[in-house]
PDB file of N, CA and C in Angstrom:
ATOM      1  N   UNK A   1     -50.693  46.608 -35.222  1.00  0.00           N
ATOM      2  CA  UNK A   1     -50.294  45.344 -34.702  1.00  0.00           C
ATOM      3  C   UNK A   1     -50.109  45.456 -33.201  1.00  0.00           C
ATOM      4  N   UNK A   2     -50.961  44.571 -32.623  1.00  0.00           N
ATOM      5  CA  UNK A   2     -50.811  44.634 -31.143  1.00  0.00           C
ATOM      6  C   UNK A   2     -49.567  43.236 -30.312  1.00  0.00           C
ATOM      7  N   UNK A   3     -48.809  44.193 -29.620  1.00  0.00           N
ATOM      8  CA  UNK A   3     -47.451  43.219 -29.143  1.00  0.00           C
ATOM      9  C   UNK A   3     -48.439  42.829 -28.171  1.00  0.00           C
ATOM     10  N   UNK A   4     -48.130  41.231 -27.266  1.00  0.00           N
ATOM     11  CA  UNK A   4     -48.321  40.514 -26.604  1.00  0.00           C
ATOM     12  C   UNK A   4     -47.611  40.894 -25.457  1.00  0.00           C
ATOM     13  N   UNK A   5     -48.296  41.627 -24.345  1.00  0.00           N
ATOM     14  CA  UNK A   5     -47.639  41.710 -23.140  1.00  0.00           C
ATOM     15  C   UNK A   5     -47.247  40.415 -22.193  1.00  0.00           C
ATOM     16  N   UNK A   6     -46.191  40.093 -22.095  1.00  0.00           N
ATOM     17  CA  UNK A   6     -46.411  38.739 -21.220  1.00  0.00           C
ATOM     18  C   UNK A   6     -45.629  39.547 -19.394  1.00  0.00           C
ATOM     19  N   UNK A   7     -46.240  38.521 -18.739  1.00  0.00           N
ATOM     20  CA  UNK A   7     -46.001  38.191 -17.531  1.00  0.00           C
ATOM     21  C   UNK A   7     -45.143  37.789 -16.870  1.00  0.00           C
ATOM     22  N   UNK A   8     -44.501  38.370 -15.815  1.00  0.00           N
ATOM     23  CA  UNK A   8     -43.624  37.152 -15.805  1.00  0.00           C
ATOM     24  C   UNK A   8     -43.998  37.374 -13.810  1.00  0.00           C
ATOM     25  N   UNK A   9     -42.659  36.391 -13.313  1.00  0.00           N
ATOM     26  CA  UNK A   9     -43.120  35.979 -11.934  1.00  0.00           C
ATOM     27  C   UNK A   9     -42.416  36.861 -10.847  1.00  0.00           C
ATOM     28  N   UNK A  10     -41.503  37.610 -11.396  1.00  0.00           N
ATOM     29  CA  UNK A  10     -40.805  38.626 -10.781  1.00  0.00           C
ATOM     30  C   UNK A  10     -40.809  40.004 -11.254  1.00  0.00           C
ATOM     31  N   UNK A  11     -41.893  40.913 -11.066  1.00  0.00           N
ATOM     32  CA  UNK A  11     -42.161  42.034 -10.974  1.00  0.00           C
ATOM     33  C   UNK A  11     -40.581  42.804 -11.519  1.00  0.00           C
ATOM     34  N   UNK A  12     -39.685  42.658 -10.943  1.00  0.00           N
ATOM     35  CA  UNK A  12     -38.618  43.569 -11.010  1.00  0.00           C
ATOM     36  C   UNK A  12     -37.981  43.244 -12.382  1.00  0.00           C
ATOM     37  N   UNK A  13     -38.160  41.895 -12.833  1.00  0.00           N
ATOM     38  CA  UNK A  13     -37.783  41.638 -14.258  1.00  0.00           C
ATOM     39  C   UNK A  13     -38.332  42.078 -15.755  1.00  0.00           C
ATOM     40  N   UNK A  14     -37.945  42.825 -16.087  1.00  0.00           N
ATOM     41  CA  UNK A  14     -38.764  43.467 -17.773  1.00  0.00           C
ATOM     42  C   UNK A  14     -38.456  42.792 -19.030  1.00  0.00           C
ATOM     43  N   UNK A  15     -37.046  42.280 -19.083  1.00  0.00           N
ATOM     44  CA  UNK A  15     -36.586  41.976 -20.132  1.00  0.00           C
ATOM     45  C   UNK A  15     -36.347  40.390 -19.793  1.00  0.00           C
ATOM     46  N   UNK A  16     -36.013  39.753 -21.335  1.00  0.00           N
ATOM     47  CA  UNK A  16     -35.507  38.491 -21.424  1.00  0.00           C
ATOM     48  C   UNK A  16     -34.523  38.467 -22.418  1.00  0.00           C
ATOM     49  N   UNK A  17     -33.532  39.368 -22.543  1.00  0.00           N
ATOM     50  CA  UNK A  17     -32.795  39.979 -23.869  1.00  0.00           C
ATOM     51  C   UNK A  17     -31.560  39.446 -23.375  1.00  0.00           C
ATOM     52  N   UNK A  18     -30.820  38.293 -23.437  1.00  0.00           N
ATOM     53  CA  UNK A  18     -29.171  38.348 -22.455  1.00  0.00           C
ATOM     54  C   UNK A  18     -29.515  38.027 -21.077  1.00  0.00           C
ATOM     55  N   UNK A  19     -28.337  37.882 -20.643  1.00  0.00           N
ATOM     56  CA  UNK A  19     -28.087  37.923 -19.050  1.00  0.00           C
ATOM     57  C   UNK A  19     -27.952  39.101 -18.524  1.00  0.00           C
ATOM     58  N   UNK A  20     -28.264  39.189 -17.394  1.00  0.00           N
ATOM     59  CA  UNK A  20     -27.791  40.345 -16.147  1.00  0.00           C
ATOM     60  C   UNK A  20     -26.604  39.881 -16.213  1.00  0.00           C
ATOM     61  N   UNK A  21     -26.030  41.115 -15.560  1.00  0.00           N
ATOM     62  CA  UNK A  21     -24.475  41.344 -14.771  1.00  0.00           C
ATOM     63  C   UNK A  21     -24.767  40.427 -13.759  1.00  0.00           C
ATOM     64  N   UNK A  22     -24.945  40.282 -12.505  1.00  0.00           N
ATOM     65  CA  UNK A  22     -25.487  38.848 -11.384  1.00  0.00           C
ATOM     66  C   UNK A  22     -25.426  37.610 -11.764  1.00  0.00           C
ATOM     67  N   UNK A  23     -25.948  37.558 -13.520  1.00  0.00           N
ATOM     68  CA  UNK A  23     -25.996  36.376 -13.423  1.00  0.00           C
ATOM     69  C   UNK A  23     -24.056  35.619 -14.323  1.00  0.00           C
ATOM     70  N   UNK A  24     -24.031  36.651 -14.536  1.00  0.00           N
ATOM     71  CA  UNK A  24     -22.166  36.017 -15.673  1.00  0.00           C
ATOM     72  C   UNK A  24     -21.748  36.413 -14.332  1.00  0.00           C
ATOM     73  N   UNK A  25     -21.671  37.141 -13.548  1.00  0.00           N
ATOM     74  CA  UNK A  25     -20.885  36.819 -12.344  1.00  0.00           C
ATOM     75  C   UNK A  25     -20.808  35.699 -11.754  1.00  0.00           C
ATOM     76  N   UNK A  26     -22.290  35.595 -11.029  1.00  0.00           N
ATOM     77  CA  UNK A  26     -22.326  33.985 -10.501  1.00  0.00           C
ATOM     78  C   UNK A  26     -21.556  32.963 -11.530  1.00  0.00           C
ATOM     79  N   UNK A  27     -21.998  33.192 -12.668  1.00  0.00           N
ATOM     80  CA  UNK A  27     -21.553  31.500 -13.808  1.00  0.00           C
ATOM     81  C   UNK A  27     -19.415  32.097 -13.283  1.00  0.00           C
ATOM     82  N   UNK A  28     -19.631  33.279 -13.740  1.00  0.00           N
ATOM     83  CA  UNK A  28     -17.924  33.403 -13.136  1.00  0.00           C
ATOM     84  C   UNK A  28     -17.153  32.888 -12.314  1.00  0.00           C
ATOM     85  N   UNK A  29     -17.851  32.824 -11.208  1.00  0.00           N
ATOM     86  CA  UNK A  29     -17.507  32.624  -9.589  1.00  0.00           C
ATOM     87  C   UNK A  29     -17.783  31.167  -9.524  1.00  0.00           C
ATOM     88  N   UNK A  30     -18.602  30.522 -10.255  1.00  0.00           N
ATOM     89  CA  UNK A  30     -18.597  28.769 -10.218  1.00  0.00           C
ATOM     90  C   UNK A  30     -17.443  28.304 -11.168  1.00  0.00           C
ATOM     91  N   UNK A  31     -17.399  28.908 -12.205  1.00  0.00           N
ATOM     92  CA  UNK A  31     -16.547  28.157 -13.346  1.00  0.00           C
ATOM     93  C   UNK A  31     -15.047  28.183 -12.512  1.00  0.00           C
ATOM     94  N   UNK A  32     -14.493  29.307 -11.823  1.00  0.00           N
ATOM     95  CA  UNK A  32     -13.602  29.417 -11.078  1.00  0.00           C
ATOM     96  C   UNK A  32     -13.519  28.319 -10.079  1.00  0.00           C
ATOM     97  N   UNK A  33     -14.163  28.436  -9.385  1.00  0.00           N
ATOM     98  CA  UNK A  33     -14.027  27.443  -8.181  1.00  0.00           C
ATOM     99  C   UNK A  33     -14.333  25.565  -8.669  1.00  0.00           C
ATOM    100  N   UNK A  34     -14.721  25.681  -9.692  1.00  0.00           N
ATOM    101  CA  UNK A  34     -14.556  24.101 -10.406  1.00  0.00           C
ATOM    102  C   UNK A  34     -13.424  24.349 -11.186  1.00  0.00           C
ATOM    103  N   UNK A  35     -12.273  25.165 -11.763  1.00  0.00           N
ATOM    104  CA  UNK A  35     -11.529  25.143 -12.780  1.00  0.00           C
ATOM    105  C   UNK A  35     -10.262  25.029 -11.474  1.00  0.00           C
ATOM    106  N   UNK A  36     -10.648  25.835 -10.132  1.00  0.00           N
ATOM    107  CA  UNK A  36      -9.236  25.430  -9.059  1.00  0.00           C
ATOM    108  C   UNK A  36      -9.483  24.734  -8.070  1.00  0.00           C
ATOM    109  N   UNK A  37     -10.444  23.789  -8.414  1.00  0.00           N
ATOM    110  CA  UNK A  37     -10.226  22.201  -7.918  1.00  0.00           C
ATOM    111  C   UNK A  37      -9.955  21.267  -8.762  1.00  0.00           C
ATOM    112  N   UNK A  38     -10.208  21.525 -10.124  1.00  0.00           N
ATOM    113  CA  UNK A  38      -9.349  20.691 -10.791  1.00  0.00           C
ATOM    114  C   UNK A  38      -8.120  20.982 -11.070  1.00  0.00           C
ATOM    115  N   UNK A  39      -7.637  22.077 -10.903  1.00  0.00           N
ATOM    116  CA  UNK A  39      -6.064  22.427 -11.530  1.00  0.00           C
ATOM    117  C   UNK A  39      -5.385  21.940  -9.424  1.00  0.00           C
ATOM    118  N   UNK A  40      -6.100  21.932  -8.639  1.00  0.00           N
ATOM    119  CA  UNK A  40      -5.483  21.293  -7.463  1.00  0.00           C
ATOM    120  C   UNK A  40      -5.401  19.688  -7.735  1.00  0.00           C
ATOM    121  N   UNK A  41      -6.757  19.451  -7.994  1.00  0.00           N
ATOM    122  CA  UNK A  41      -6.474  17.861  -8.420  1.00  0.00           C
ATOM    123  C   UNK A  41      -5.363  17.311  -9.733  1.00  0.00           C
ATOM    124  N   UNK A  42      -4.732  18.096 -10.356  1.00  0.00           N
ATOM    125  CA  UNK A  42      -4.317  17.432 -11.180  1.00  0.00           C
ATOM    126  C   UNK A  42      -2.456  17.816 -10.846  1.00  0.00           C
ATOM    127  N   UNK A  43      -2.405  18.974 -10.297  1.00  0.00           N
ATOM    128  CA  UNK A  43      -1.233  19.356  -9.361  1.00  0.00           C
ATOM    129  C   UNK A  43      -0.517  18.113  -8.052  1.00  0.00           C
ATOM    130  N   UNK A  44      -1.350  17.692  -7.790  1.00  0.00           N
ATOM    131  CA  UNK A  44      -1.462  16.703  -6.799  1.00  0.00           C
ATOM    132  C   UNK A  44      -0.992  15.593  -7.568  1.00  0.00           C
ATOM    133  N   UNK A  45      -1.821  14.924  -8.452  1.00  0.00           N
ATOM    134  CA  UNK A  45      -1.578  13.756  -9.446  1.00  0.00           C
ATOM    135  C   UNK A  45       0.088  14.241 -10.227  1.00  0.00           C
ATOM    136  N   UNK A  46       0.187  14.613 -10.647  1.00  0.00           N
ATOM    137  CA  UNK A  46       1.398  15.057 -11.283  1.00  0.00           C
ATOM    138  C   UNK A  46       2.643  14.615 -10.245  1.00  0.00           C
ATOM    139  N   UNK A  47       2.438  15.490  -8.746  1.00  0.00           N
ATOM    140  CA  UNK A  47       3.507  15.411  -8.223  1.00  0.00           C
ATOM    141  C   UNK A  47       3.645  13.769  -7.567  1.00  0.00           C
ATOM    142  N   UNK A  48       2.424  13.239  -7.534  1.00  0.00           N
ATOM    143  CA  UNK A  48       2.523  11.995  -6.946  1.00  0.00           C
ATOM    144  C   UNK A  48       3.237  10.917  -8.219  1.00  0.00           C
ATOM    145  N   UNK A  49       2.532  11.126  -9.489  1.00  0.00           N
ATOM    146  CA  UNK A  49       3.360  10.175 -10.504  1.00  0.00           C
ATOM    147  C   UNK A  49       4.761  10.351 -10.121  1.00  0.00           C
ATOM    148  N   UNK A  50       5.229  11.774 -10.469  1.00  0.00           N
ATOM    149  CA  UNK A  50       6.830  11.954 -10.082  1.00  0.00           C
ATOM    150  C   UNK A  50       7.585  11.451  -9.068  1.00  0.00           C
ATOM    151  N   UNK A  51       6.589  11.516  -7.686  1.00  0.00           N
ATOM    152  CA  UNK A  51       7.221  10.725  -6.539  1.00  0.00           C
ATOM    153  C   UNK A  51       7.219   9.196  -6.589  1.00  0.00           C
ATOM    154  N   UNK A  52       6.246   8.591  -7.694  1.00  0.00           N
ATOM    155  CA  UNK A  52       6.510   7.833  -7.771  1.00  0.00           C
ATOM    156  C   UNK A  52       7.592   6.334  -8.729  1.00  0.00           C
ATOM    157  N   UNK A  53       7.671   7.611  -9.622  1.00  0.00           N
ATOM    158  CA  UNK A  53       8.583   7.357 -10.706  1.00  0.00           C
ATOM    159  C   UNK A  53      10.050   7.472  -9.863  1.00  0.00           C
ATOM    160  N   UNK A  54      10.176   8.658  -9.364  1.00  0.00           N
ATOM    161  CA  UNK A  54      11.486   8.332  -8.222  1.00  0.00           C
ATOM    162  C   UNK A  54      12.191   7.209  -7.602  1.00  0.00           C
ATOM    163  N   UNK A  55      10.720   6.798  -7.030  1.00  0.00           N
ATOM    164  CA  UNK A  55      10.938   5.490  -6.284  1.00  0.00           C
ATOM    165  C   UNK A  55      10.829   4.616  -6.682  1.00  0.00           C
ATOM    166  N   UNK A  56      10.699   4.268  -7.816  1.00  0.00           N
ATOM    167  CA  UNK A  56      11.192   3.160  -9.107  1.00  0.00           C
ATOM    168  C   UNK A  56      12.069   3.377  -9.000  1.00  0.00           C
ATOM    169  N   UNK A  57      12.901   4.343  -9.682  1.00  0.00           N
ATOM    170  CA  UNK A  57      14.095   4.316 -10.219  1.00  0.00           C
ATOM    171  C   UNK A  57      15.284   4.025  -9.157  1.00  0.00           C
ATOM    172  N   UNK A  58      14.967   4.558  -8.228  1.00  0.00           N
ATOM    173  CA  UNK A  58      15.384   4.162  -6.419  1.00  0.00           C
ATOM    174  C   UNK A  58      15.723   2.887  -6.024  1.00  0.00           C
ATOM    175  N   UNK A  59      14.448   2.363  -6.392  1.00  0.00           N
ATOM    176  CA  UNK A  59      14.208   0.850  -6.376  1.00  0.00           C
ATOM    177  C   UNK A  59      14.923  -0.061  -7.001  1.00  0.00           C
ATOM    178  N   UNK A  60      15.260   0.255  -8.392  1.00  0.00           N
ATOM    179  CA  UNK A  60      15.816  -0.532  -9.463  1.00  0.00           C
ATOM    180  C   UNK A  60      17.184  -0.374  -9.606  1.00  0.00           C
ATOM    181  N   UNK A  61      17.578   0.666  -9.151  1.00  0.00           N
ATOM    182  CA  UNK A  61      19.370   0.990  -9.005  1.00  0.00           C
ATOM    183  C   UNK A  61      19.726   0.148  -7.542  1.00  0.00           C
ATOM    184  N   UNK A  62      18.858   0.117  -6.730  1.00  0.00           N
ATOM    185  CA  UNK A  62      19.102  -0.620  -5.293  1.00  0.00           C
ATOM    186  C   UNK A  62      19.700  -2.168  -5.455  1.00  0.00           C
ATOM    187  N   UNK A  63      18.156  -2.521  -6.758  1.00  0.00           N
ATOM    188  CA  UNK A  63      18.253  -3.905  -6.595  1.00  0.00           C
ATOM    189  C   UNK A  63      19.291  -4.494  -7.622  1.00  0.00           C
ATOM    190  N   UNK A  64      19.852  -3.394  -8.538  1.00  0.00           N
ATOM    191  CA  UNK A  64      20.740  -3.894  -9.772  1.00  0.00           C
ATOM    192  C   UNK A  64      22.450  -4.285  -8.653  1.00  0.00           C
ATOM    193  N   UNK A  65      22.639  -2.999  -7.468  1.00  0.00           N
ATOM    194  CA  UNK A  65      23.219  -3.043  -7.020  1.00  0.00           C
ATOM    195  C   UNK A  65      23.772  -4.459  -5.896  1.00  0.00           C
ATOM    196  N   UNK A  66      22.575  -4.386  -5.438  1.00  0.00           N
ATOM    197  CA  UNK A  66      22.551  -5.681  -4.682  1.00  0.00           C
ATOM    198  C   UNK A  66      22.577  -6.897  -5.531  1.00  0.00           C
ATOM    199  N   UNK A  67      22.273  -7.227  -6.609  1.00  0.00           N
ATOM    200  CA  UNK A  67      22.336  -8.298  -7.402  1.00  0.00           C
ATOM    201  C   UNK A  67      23.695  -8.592  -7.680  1.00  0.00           C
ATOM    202  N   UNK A  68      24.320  -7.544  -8.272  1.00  0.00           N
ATOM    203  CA  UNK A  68      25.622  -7.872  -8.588  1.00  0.00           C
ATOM    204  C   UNK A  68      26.561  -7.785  -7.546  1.00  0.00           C
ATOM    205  N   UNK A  69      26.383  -7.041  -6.089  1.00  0.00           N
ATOM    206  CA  UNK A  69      26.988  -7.987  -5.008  1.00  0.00           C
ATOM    207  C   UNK A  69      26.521  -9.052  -4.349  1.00  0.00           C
ATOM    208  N   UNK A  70      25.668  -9.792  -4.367  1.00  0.00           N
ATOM    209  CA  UNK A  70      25.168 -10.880  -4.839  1.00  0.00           C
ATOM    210  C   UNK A  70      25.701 -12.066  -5.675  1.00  0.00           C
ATOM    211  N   UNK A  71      26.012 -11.702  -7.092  1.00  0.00           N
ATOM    212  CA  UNK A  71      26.738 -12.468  -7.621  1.00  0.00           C
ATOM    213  C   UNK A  71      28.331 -12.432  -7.575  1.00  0.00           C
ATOM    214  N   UNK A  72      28.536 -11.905  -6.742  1.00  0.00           N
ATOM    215  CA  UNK A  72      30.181 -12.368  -6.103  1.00  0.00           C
ATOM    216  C   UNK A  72      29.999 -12.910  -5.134  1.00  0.00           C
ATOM    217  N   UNK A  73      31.436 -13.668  -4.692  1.00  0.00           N
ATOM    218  CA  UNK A  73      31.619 -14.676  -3.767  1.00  0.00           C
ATOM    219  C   UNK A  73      31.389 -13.635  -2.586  1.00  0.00           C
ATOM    220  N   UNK A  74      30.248 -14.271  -1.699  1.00  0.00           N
ATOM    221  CA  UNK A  74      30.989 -13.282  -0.211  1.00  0.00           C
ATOM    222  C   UNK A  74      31.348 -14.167   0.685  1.00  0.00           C
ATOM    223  N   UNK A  75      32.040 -13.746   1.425  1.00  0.00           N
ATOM    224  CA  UNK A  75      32.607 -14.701   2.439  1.00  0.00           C
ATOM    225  C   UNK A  75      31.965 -13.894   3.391  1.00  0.00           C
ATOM    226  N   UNK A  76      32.156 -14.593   4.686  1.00  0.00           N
ATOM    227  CA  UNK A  76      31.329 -13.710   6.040  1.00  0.00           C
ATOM    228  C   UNK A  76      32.910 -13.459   6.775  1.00  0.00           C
ATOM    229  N   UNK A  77      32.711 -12.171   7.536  1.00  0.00           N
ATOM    230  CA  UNK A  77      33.452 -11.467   8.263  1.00  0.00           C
ATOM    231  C   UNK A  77      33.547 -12.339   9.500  1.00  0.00           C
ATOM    232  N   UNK A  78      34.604 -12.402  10.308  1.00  0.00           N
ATOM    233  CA  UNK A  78      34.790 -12.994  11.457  1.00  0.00           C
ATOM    234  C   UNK A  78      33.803 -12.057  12.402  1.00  0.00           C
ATOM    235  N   UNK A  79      33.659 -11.006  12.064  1.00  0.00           N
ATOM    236  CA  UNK A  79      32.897 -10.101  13.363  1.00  0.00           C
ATOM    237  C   UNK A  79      31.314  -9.794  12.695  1.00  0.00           C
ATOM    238  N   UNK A  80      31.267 -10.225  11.438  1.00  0.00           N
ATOM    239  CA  UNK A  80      29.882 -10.456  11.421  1.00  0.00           C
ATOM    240  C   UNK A  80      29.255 -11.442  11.950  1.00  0.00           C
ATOM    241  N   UNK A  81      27.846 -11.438  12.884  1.00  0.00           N
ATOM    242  CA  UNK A  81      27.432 -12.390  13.395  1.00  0.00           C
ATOM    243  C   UNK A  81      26.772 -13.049  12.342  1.00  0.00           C
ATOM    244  N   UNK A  82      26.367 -14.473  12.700  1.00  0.00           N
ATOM    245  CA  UNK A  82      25.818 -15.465  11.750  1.00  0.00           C
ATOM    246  C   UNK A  82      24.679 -14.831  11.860  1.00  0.00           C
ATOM    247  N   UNK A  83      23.264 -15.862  11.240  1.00  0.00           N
ATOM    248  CA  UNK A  83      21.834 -15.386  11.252  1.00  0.00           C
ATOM    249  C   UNK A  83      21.036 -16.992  11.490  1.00  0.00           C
ATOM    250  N   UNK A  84      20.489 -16.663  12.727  1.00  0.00           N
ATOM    251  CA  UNK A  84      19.799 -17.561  13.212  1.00  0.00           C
ATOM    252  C   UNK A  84      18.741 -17.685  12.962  1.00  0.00           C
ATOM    253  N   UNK A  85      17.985 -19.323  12.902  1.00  0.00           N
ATOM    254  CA  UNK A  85      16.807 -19.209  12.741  1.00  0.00           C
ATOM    255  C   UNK A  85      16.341 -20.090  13.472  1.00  0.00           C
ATOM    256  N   UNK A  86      15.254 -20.162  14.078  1.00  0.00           N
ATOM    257  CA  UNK A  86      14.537 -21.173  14.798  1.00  0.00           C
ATOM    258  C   UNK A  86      13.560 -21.797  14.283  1.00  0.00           C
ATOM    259  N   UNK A  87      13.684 -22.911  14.477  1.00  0.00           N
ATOM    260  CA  UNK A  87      12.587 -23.877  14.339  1.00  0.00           C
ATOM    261  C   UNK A  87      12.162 -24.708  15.441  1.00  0.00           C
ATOM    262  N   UNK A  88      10.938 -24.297  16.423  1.00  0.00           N
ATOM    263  CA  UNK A  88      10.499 -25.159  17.204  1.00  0.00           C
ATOM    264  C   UNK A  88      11.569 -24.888  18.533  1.00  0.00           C
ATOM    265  N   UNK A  89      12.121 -26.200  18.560  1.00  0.00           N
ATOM    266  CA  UNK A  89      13.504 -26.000  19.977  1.00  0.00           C
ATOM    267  C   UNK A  89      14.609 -26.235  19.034  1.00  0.00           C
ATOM    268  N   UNK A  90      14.693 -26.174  18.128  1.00  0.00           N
ATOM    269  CA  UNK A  90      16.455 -26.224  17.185  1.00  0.00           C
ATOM    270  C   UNK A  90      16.624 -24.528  16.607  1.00  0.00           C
ATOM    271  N   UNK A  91      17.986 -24.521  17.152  1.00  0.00           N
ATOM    272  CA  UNK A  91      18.287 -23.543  16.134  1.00  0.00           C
ATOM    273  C   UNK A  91      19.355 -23.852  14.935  1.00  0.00           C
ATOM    274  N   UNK A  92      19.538 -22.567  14.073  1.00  0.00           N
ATOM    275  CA  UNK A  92      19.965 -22.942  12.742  1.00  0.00           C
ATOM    276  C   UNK A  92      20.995 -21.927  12.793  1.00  0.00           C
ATOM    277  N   UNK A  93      22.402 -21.825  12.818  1.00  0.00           N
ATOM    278  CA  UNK A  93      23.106 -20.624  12.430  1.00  0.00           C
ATOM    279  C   UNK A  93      23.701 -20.903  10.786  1.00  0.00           C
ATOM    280  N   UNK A  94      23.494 -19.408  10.562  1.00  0.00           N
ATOM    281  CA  UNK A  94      24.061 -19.388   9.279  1.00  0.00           C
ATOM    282  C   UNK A  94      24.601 -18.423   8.717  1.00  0.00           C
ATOM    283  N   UNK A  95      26.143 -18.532   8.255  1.00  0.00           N
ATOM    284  CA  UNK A  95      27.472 -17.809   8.235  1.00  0.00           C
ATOM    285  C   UNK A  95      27.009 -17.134   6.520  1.00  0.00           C
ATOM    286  N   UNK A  96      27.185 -15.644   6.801  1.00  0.00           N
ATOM    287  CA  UNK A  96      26.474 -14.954   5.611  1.00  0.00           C
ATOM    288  C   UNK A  96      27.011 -13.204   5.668  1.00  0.00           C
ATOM    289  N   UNK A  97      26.291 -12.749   4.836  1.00  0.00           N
ATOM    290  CA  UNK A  97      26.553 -11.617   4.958  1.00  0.00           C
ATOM    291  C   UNK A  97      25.392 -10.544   4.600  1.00  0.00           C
ATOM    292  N   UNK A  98      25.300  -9.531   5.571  1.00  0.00           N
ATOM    293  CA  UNK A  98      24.415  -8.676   5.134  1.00  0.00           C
ATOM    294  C   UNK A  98      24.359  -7.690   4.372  1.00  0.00           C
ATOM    295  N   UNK A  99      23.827  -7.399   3.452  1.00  0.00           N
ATOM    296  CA  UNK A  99      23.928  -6.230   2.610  1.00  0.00           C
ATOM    297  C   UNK A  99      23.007  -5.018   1.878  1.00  0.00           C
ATOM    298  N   UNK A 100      22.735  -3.750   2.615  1.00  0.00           N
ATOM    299  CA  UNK A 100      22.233  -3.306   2.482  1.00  0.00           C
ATOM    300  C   UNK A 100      22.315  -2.171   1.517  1.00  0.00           C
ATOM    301  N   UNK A 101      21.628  -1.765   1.029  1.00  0.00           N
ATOM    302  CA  UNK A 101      21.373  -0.584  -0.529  1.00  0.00           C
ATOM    303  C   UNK A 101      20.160   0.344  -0.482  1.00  0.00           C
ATOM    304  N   UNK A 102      20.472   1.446  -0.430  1.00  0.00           N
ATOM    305  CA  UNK A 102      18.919   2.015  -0.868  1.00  0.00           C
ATOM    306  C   UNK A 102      17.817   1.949   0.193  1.00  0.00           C
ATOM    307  N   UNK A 103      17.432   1.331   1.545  1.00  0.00           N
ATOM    308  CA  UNK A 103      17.075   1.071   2.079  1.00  0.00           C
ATOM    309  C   UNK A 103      16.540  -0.941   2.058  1.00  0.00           C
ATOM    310  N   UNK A 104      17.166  -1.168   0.988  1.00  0.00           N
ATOM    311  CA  UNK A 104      16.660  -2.841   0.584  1.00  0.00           C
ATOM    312  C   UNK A 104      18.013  -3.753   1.577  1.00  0.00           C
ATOM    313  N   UNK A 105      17.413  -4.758   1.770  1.00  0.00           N
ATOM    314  CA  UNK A 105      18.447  -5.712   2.970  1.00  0.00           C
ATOM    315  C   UNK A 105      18.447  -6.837   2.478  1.00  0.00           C
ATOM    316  N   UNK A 106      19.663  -7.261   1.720  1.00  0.00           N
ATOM    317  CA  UNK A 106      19.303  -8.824   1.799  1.00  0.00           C
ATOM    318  C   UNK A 106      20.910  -9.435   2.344  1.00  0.00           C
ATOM    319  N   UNK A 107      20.329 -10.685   2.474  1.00  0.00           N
ATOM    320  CA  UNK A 107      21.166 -11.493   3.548  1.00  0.00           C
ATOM    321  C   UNK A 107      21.829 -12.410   2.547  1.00  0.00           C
ATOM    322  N   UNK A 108      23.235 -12.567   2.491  1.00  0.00           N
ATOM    323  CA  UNK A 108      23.284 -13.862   1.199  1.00  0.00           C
ATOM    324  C   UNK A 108      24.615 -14.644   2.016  1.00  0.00           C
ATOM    325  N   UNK A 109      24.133 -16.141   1.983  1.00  0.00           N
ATOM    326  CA  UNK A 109      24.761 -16.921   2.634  1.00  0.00           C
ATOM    327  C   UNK A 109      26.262 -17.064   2.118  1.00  0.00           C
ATOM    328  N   UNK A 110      27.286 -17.627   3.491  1.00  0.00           N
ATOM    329  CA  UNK A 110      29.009 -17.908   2.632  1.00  0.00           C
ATOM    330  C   UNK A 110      28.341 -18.668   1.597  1.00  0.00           C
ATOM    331  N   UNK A 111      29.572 -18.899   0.624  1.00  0.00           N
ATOM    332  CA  UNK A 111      29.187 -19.993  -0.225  1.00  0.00           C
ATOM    333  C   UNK A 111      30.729 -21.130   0.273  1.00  0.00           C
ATOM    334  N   UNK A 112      30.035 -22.255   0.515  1.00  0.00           N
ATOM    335  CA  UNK A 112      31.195 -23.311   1.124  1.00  0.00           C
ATOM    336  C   UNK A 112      30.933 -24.562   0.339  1.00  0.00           C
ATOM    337  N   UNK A 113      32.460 -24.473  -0.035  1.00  0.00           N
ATOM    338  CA  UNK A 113      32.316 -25.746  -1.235  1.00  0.00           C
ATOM    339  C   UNK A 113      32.529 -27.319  -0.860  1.00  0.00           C
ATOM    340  N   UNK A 114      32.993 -26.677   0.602  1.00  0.00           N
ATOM    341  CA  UNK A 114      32.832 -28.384   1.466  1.00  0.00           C
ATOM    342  C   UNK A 114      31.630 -28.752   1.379  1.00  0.00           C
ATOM    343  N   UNK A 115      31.512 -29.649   1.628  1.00  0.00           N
ATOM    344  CA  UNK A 115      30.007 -30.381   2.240  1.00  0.00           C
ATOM    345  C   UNK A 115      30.071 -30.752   3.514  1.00  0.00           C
ATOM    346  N   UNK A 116      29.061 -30.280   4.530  1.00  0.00           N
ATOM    347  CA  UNK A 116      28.642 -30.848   5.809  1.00  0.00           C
ATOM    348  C   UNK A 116      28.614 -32.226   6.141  1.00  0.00           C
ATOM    349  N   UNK A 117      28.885 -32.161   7.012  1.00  0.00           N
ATOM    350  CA  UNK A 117      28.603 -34.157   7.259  1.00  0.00           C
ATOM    351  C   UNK A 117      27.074 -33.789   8.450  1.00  0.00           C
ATOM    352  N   UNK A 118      26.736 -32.833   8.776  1.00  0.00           N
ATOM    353  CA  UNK A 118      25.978 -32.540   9.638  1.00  0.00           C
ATOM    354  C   UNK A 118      24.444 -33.126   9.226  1.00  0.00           C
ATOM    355  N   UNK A 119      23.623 -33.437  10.381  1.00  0.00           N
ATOM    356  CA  UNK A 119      22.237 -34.040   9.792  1.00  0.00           C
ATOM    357  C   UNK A 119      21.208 -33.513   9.514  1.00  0.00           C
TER     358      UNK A 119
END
């Protein structure tokens, strides 16, 4: 029985039995460098959900806070200044109080149970 010599295109190659050592290295050296860009990409994602879950929770203790000083009476401080607003050539003052939380600001007017006679 006569074996079939075949040919091939690189002289230095004899066999087709498996891989070379060269070549599971190379596949080595890629699978690596795609397996620690994704374990960077997902390191990244992780810490950003967390930072952002933070700042929810940041957020929502701020605004629970401010709500419920909010829903009390505030009166304005004699040495707090009012808060002006302009319109055009009129201005508007208005006796309030500021209150800040968490980095959140809100402004909540006296509450006056007179009524203005003003126009």
């Amino acid at each position: 029985m006569e074996r079939k010599r075949r040919t091939y295109p690189f002289k230095w190659r004899k066999s087709t039995e498996g891989f070379t050592l060269v070549e599971v290295l190379v596949s080595i050296a890629i699978l690596t460098i795609i397996s620690v860009a994704l374990l960077l990409l997902f390191n990244q994602s992780f810490f950003t959900i967390i930072k952002s879950g933070n700042k929810a929770v940041n957020i929502y203790e701020g605004q629970t806070k401010l709500e419920s000083e909010l829903a009390e009476d505030v009166t304005a401080d004699p040495e707090d200044p009012p808060l002006s607003i302009n319109f055009g050539d009129k201005e508007i003052e208005i006796e309030g109080k500021i209150i800040t939380e968490n980095g959140l600001t809100v402004f909540k007017p006296s509450s006056n149970d007179e009524p203005t006679d003003e126009p």
